[in-house]
C-alpha atoms as a PDB file:
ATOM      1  CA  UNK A   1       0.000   0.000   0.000  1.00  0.00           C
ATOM      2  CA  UNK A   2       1.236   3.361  -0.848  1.00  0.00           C
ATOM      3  CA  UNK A   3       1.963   6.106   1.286  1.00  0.00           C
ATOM      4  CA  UNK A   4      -0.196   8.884   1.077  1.00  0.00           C
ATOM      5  CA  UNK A   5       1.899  12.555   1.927  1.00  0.00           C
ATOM      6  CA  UNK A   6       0.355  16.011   1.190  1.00  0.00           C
ATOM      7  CA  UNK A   7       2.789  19.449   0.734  1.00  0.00           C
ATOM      8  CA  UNK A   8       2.246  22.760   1.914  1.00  0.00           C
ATOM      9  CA  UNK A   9       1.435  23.331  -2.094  1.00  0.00           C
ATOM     10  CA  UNK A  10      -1.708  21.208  -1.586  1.00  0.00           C
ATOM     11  CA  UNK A  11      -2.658  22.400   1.438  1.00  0.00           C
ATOM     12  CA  UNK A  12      -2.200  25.906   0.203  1.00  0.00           C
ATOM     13  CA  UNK A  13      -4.358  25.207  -2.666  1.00  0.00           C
ATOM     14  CA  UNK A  14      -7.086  23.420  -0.566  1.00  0.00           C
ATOM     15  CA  UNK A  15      -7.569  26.663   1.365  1.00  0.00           C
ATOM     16  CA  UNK A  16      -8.292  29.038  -1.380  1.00  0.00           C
ATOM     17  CA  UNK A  17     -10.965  26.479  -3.099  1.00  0.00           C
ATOM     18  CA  UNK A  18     -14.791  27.572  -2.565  1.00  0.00           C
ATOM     19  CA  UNK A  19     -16.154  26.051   0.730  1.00  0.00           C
ATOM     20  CA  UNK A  20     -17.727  23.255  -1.071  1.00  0.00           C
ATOM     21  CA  UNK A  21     -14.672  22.366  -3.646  1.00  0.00           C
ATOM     22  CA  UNK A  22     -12.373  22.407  -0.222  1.00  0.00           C
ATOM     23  CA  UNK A  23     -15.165  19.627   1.208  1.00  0.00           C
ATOM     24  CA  UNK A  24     -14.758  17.441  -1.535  1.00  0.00           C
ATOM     25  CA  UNK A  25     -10.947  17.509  -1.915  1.00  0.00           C
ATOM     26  CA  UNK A  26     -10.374  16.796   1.381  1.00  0.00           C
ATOM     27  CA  UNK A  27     -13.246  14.174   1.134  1.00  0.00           C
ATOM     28  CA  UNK A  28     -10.884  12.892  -2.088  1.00  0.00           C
ATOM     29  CA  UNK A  29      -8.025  12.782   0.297  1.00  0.00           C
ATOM     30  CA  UNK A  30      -9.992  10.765   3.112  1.00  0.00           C
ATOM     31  CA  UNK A  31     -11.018   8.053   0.641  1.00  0.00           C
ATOM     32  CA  UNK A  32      -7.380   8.063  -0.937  1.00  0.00           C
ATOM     33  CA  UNK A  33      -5.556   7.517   2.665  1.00  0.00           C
ATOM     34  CA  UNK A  34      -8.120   4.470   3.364  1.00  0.00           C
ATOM     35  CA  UNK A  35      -7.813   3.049   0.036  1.00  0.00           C
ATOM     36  CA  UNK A  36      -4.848   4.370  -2.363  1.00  0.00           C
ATOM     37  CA  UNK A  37      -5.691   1.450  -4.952  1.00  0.00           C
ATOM     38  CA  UNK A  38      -9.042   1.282  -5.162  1.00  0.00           C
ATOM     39  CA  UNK A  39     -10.103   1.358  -8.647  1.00  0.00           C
ATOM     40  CA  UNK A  40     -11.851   4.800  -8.805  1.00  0.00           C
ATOM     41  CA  UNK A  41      -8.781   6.585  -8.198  1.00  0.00           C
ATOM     42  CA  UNK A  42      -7.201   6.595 -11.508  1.00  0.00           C
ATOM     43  CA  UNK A  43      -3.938   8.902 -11.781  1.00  0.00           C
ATOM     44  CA  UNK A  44      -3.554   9.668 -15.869  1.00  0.00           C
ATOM     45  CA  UNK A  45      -0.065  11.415 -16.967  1.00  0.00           C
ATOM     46  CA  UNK A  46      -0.117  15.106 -17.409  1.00  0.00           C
ATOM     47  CA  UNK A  47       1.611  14.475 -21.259  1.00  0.00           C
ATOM     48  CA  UNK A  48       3.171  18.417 -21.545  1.00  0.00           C
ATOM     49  CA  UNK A  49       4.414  18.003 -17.803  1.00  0.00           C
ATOM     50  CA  UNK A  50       7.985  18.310 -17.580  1.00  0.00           C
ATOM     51  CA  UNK A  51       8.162  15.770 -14.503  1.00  0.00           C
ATOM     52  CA  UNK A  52       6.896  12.269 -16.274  1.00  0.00           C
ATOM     53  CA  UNK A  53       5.926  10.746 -12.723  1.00  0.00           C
ATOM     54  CA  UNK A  54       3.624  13.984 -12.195  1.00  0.00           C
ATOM     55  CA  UNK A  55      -0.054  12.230 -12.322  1.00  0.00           C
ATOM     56  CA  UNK A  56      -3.642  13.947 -12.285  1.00  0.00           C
ATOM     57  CA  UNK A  57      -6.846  12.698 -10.280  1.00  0.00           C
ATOM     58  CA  UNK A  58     -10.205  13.154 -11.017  1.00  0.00           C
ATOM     59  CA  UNK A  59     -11.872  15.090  -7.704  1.00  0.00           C
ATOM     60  CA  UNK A  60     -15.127  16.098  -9.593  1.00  0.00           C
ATOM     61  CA  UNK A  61     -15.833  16.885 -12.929  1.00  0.00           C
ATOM     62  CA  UNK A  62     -14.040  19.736 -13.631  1.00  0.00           C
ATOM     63  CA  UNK A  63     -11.854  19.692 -10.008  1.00  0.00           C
ATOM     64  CA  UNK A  64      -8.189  17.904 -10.162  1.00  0.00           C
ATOM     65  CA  UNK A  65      -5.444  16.737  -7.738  1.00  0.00           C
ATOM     66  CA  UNK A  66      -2.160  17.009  -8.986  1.00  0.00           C
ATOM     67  CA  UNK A  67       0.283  14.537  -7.540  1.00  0.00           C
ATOM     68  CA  UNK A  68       4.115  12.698  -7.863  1.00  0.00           C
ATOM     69  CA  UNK A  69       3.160   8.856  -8.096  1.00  0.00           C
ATOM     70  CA  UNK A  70       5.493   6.343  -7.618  1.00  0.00           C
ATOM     71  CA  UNK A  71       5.423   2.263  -6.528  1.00  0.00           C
ATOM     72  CA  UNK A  72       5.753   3.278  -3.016  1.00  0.00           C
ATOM     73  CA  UNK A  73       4.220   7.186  -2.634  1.00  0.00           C
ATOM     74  CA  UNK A  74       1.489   9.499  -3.491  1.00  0.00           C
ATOM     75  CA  UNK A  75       2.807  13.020  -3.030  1.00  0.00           C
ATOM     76  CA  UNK A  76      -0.388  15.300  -3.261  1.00  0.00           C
ATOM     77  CA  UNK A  77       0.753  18.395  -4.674  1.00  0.00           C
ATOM     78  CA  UNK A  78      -1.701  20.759  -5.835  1.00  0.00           C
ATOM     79  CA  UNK A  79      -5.624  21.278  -6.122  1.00  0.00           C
ATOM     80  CA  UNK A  80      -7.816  23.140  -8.445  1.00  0.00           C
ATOM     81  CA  UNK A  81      -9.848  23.383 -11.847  1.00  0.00           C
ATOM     82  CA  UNK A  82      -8.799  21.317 -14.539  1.00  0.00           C
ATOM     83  CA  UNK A  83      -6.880  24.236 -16.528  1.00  0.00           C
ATOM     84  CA  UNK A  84      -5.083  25.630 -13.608  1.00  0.00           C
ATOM     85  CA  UNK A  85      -4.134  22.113 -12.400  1.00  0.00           C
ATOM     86  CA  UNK A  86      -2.796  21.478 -15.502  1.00  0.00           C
ATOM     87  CA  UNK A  87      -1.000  24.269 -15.644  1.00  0.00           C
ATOM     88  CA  UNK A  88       0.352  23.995 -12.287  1.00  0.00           C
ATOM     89  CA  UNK A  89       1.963  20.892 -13.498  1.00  0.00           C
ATOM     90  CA  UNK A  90       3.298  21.398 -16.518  1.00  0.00           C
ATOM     91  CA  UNK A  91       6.112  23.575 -15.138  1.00  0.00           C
ATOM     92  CA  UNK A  92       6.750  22.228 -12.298  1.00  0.00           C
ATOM     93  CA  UNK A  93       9.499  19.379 -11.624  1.00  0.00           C
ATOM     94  CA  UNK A  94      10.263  16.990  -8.211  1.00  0.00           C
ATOM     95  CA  UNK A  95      13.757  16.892  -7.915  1.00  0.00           C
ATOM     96  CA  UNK A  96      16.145  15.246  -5.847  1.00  0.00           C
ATOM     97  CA  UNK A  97      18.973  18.507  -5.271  1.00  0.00           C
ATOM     98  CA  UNK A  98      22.426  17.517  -6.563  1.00  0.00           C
ATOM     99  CA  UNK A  99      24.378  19.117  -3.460  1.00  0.00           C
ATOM    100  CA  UNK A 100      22.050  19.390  -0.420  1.00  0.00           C
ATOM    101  CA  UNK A 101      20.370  15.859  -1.182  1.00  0.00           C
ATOM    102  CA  UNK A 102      16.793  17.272  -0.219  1.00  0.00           C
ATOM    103  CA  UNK A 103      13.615  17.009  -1.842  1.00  0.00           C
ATOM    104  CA  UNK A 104      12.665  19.963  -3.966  1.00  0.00           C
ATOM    105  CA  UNK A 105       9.505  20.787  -6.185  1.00  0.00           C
ATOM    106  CA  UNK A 106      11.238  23.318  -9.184  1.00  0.00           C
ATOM    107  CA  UNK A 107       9.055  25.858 -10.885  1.00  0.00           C
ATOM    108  CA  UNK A 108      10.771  26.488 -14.705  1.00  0.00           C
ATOM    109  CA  UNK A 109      12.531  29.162 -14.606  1.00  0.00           C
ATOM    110  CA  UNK A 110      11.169  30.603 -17.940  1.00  0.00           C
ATOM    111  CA  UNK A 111       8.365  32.343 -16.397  1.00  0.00           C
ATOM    112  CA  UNK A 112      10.365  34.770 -13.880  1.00  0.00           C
ATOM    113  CA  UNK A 113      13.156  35.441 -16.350  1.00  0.00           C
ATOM    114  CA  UNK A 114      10.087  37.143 -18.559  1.00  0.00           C
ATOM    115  CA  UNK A 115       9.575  38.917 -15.070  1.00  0.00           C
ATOM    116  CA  UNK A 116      13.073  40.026 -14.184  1.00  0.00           C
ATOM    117  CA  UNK A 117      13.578  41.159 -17.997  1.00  0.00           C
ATOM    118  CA  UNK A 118      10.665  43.065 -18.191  1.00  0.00           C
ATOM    119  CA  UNK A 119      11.545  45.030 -14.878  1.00  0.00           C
ATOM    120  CA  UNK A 120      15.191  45.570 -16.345  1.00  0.00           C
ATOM    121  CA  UNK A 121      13.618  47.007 -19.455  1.00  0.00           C
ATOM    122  CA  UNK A 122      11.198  49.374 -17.259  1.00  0.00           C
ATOM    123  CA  UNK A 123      14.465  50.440 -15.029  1.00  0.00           C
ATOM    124  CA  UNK A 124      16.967  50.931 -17.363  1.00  0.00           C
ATOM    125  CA  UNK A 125      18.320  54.819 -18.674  1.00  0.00           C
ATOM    126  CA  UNK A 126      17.967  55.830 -22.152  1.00  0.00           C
ATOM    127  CA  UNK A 127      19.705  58.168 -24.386  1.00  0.00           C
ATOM    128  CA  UNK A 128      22.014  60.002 -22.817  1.00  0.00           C
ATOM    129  CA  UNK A 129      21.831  58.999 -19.349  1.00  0.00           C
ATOM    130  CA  UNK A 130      22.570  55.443 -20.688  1.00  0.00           C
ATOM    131  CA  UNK A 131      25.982  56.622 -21.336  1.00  0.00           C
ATOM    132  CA  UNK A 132      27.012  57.687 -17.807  1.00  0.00           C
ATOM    133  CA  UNK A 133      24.935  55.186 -15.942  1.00  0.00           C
ATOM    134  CA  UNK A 134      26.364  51.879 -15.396  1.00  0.00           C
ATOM    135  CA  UNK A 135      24.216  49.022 -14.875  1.00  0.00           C
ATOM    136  CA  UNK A 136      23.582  47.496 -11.390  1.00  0.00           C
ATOM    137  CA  UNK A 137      25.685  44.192 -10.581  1.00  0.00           C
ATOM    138  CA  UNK A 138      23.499  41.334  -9.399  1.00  0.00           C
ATOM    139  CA  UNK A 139      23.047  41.361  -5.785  1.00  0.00           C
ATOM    140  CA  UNK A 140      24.844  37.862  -6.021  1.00  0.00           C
ATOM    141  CA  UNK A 141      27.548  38.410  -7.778  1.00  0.00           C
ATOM    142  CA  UNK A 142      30.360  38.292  -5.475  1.00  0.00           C
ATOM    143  CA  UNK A 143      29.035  34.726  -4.697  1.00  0.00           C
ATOM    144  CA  UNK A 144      29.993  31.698  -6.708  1.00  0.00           C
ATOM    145  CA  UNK A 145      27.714  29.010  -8.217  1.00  0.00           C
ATOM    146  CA  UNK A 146      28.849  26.443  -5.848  1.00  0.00           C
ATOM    147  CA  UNK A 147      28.053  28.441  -2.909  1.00  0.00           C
ATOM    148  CA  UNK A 148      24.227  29.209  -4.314  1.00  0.00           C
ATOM    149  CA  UNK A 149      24.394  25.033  -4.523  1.00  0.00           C
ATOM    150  CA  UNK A 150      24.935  24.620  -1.182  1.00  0.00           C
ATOM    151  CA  UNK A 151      22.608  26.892  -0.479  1.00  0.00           C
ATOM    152  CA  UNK A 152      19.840  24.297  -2.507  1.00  0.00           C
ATOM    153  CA  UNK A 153      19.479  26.935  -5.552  1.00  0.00           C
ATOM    154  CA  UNK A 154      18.356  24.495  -8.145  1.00  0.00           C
ATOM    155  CA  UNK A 155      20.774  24.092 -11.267  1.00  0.00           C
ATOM    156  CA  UNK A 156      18.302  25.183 -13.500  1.00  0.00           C
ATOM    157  CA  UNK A 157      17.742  28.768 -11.566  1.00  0.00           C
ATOM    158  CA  UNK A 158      21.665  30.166 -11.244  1.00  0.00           C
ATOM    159  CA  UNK A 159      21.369  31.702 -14.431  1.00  0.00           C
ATOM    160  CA  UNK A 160      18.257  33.565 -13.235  1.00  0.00           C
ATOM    161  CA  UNK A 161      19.556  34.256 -10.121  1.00  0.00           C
ATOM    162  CA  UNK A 162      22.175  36.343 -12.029  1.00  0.00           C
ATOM    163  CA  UNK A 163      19.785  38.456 -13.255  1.00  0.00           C
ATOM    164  CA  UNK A 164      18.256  39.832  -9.757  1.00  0.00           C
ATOM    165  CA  UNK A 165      19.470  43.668  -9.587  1.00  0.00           C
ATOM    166  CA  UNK A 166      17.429  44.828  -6.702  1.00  0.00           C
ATOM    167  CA  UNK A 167      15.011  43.632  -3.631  1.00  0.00           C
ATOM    168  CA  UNK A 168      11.937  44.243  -5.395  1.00  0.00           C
ATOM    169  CA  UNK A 169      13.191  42.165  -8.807  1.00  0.00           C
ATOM    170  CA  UNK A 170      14.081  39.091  -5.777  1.00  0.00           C
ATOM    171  CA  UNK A 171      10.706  39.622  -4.173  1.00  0.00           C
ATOM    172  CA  UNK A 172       8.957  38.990  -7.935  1.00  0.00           C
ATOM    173  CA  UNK A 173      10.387  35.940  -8.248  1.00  0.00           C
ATOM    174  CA  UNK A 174      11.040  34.594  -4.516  1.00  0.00           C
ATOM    175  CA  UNK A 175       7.716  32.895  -4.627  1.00  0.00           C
ATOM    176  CA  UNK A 176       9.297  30.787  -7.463  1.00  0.00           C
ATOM    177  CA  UNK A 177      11.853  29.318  -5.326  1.00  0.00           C
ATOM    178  CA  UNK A 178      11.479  26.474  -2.680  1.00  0.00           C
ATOM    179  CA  UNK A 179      10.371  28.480   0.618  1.00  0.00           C
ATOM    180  CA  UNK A 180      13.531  27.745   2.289  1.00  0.00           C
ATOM    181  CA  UNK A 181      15.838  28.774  -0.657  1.00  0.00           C
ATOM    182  CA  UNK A 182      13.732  31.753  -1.144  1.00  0.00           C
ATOM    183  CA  UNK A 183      14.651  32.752   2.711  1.00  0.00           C
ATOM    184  CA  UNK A 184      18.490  31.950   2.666  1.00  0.00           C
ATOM    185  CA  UNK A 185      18.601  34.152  -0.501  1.00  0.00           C
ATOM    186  CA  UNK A 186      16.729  37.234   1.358  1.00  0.00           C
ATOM    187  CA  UNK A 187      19.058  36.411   4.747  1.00  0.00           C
ATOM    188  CA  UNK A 188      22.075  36.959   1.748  1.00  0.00           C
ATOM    189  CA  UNK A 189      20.766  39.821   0.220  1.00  0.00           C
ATOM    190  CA  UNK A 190      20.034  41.401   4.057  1.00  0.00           C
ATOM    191  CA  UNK A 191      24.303  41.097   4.587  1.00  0.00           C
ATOM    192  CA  UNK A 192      24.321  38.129   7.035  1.00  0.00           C
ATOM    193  CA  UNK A 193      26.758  35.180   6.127  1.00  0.00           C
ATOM    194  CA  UNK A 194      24.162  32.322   5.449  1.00  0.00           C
ATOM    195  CA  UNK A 195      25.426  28.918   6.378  1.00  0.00           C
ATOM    196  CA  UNK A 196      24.745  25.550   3.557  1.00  0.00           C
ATOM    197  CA  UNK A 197      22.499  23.179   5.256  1.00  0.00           C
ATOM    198  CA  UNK A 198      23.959  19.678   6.191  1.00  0.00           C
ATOM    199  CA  UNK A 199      23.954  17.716   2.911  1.00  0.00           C
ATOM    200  CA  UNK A 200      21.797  14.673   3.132  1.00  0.00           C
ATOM    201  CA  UNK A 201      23.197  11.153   1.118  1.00  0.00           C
ATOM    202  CA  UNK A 202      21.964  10.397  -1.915  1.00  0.00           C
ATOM    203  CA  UNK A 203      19.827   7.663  -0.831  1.00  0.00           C
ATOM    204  CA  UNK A 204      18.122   9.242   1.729  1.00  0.00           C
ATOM    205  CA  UNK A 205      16.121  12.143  -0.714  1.00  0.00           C
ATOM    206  CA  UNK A 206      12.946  10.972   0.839  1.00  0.00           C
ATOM    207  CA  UNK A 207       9.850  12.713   2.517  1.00  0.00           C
ATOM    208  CA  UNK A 208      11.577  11.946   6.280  1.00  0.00           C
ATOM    209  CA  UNK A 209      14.944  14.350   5.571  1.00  0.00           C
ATOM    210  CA  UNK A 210      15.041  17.507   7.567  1.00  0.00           C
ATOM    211  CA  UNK A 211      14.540  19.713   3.873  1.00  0.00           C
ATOM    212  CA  UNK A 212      11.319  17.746   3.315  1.00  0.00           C
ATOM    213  CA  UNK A 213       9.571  17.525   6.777  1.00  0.00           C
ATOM    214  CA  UNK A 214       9.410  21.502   6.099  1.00  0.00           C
ATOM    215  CA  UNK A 215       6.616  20.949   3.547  1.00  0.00           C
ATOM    216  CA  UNK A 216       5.625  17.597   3.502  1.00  0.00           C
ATOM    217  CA  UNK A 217       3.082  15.721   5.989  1.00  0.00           C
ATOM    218  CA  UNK A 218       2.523  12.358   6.028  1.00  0.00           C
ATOM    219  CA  UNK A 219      -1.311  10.959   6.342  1.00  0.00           C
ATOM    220  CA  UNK A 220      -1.464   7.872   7.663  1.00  0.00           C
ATOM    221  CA  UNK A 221      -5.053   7.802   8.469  1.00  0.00           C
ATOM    222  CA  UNK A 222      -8.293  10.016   8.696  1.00  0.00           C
ATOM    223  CA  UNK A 223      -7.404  11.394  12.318  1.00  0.00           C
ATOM    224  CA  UNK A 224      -3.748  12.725  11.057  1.00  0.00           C
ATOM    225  CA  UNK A 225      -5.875  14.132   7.868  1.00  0.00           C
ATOM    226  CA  UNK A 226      -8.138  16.050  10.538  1.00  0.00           C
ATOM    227  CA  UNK A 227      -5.351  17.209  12.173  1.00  0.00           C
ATOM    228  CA  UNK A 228      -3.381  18.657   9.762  1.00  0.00           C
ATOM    229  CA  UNK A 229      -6.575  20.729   8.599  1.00  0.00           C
ATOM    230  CA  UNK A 230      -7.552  21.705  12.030  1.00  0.00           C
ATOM    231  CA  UNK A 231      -4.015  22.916  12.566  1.00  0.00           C
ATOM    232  CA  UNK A 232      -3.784  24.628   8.883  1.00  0.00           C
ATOM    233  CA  UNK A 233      -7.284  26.432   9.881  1.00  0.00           C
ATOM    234  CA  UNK A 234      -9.122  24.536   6.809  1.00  0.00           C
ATOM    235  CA  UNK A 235     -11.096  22.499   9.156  1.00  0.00           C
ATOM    236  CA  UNK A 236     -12.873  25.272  10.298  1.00  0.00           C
ATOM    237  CA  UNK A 237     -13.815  26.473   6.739  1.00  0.00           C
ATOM    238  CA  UNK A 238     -15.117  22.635   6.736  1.00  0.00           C
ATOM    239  CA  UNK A 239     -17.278  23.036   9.626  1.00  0.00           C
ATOM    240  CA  UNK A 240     -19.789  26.066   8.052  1.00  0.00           C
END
């Protein structure tokens, strides 16, 4: 039987659903912790995702559970309509971090480098004053690509970290970023000297490594389910 976890992207999601969508998810989610295999609950490929284990649920007709299905786990990852759950994703990626060993869901980048271009285009001097103003430096520059690895910057984002110029072009795209990533980049930017977390072994990029337990919860039965949404405030919603 698999394991049934749910991420803070889920949970997130759950909450801003309409009161009666939210009761039917989280009915979806009961069922699914007291029977993962039962026949009703058919996960189908999303084909343009860029993560080929990412799977979509039917919750109603036009409500969908987005999810990373393996042999073993059922990582519940987002809820919503069909078009925005299938947008959701098709850009996003689970990926086991090549330095830090943790557990990270990675937006594409392609969508804040539109951002952080666009803002560079609104900021930048023309005629003249192009001349004698230089161009900002990125606030990261002076660190190296290894460091911003150890820091669990995903591969795929140093080149658009490079881009960042100023706090309000990081705070466009923070939200991008895995929420602890996000914060050792803002701790940078802020001047203090932001220590790598402890690098995990390859073998153990699971839901149980310190990274992971920071936004995934394991279900293991209707009560824990209850819990987690009394704690996250979406029981309450539940209850009117």
């Amino acid at each position: 039987m698999p394991q049934i976890a749910l991420a803070d992207s889920f949970v997130d999601a759950l909450a801003h659903l309409e009161a009666g969508d939210t009761k039917r998810a989280a009915t979806f989610v009961d069922k699914l912790i007291e029977e993962p295999t039962r026949a009703g609950f058919n996960f189908e490929m999303v084909h343009e995702a860029r993560d080929r284990s990412i799977r979509s649920a039917r919750v109603t007709k036009d409500l969908r559970a987005i999810a990373h299905v393996d042999d073993e786990r059922v990582l519940l990852l987002f809820v919503g309509r069909h078009d925005a759950a299938y947008e959701w994703a098709r850009t996003k990626c689970l990926e086991c971090h090549p330095v830090t060993g943790e557990l990270q869901v990675v937006e594409a980048p392609d969508g804040a480098q539109v951002r952080l271009a666009q803002q560079d285009t609104r900021s930048a001097p023309s005629g003249r004053d192009r001349r004698r103003t230089a161009v900002p430096p990125s606030v990261f520059a002076e660190y190296s690509d290894e460091y911003l690895l150890s820091l669990g910057v995903p591969p795929s984002w140093l080149a658009t970290i490079r881009m960042i110029r100023s706090d309000d072009m990081f705070l466009s795209v923070a939200g991008d970023l895995p929420a602890d990533v996000a914060e050792r980049l803002l701790r940078l930017m802020e001047g203090e000297l932001v220590s790598p977390p402890e690098p995990v072994c390859d073998d153990e990029c699971t839901w149980t490594t310190p990274g992971a337990r920071q936004w995934i919860c394991t279900v293991t039965d209707g009560s824990s389910l209850c819990q987690l949404l009394d704690e996250t405030g979406i029981a309450h919603g539940l209850k009117h």
